[in-house]
Protein backbone atom coordinates (compact mmCIF):
# COMPACT_ATOMS: atom_id res chain seq x y z
CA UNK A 1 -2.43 26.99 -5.23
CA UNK A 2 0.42 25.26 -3.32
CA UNK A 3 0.65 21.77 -3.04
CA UNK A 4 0.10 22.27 0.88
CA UNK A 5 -2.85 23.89 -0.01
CA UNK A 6 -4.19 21.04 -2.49
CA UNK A 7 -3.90 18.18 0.54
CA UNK A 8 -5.29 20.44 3.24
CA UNK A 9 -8.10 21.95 1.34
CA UNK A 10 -11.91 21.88 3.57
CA UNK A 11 -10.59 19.20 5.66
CA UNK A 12 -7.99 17.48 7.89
CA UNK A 13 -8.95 14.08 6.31
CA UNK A 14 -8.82 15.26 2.98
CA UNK A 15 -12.75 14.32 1.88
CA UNK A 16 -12.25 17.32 -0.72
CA UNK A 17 -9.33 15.51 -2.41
CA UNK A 18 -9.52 13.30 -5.78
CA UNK A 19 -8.96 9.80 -5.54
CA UNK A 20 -5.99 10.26 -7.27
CA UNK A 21 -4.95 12.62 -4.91
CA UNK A 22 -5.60 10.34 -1.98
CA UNK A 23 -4.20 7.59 -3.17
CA UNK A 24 -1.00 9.22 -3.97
CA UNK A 25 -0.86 10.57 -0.42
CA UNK A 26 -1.78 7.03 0.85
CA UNK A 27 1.14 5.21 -0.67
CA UNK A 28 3.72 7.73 -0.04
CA UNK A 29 6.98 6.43 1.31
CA UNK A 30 9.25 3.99 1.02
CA UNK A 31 8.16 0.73 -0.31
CA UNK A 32 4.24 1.05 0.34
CA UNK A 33 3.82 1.74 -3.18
CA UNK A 34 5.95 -1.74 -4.09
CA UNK A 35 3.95 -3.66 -1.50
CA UNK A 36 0.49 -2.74 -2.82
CA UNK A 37 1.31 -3.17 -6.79
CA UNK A 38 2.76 -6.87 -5.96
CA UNK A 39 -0.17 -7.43 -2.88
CA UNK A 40 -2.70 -6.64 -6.17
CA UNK A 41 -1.06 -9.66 -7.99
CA UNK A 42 -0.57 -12.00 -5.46
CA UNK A 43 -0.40 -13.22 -1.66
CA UNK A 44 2.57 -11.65 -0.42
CA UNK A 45 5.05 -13.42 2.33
CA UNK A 46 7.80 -11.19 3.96
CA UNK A 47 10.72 -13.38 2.95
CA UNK A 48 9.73 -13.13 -1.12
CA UNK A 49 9.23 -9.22 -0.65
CA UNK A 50 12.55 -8.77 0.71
CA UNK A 51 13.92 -10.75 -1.91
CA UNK A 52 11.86 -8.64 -4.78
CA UNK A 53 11.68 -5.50 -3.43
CA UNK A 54 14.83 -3.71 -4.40
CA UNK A 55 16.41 -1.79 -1.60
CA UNK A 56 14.55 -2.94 1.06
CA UNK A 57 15.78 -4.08 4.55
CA UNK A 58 13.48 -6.18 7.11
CA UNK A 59 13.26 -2.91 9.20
CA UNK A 60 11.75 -0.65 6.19
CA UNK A 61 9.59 -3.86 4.78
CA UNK A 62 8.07 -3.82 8.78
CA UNK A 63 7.39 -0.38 8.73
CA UNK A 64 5.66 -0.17 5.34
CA UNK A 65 3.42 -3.36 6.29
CA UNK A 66 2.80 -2.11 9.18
CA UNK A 67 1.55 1.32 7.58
CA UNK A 68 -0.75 -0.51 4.90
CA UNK A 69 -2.33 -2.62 7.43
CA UNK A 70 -3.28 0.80 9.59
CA UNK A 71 -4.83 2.04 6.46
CA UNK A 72 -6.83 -1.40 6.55
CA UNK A 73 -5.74 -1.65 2.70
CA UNK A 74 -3.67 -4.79 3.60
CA UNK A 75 -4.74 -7.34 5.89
CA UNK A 76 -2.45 -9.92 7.86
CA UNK A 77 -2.94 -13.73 8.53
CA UNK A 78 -1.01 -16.28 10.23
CA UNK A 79 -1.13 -19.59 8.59
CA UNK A 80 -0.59 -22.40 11.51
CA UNK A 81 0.51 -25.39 9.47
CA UNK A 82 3.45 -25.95 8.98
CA UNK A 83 5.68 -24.36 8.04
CA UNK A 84 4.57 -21.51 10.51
CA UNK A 85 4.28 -18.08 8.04
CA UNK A 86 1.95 -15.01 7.52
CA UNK A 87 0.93 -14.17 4.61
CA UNK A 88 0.13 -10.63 3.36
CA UNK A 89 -3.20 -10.04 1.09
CA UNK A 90 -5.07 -6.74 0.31
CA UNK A 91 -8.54 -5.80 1.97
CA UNK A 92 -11.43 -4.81 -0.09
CA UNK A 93 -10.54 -1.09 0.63
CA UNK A 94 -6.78 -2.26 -0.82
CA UNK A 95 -8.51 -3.73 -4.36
CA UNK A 96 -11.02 -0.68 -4.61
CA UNK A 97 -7.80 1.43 -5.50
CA UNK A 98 -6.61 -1.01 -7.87
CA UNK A 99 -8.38 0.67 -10.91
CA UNK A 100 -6.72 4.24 -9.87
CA UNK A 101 -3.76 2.88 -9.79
CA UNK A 102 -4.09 0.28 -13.85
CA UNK A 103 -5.31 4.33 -14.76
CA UNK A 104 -2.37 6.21 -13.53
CA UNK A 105 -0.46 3.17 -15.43
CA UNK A 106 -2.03 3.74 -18.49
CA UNK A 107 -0.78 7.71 -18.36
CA UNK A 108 2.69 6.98 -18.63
């Protein structure tokens, strides 16, 4: 079976796929995969992940925020006092794939 035919499989959304599966898919790209293993440590603030993250650029960083709050797996607040700064945490949704993710650790 291709591996078109594995993410396509009974559905659009991908209900038939393994969690695995889906959360590959979900944190394909550039630096979504980064984000979520350091969000599952810590509160995250854009300044530190551009300093940690390898690579990244504030344009790619935006982008992959950005996706991972559209999947509702990271959530965004704005802390008033001051100094002014948002902070980056994950949603429930975000720790309920934290276990796939400590297993797919533990196969390589």
């Amino acid at each position: 079976m291709s591996q078109k035919n594995l993410t396509n499989s009974n559905s659009a959304e991908g209900a038939d796929m393994c969690p695995v599966q889906k959360l590959l898919k979900t944190l394909s790209g550039k630096l979504k995969l980064e984000v979520f293993i350091l969000a599952s440590k810590s509160t995250l603030r854009f300044s530190s992940l551009l300093r940690d993250i390898e690579g990244s650029n504030k344009q790619t960083l935006t982008t992959a925020l950005r996706e991972l709050e559209d999947l509702d797996l990271l959530e965004r607040t704005v802390i008033t006092q001051k100094p002014l700064h948002i902070e980056y945490n994950l949603t429930e949704k975000g720790k309920s794939l934290i276990p796939i993710l400590q297993q797919l650790e533990g196969l390589v």
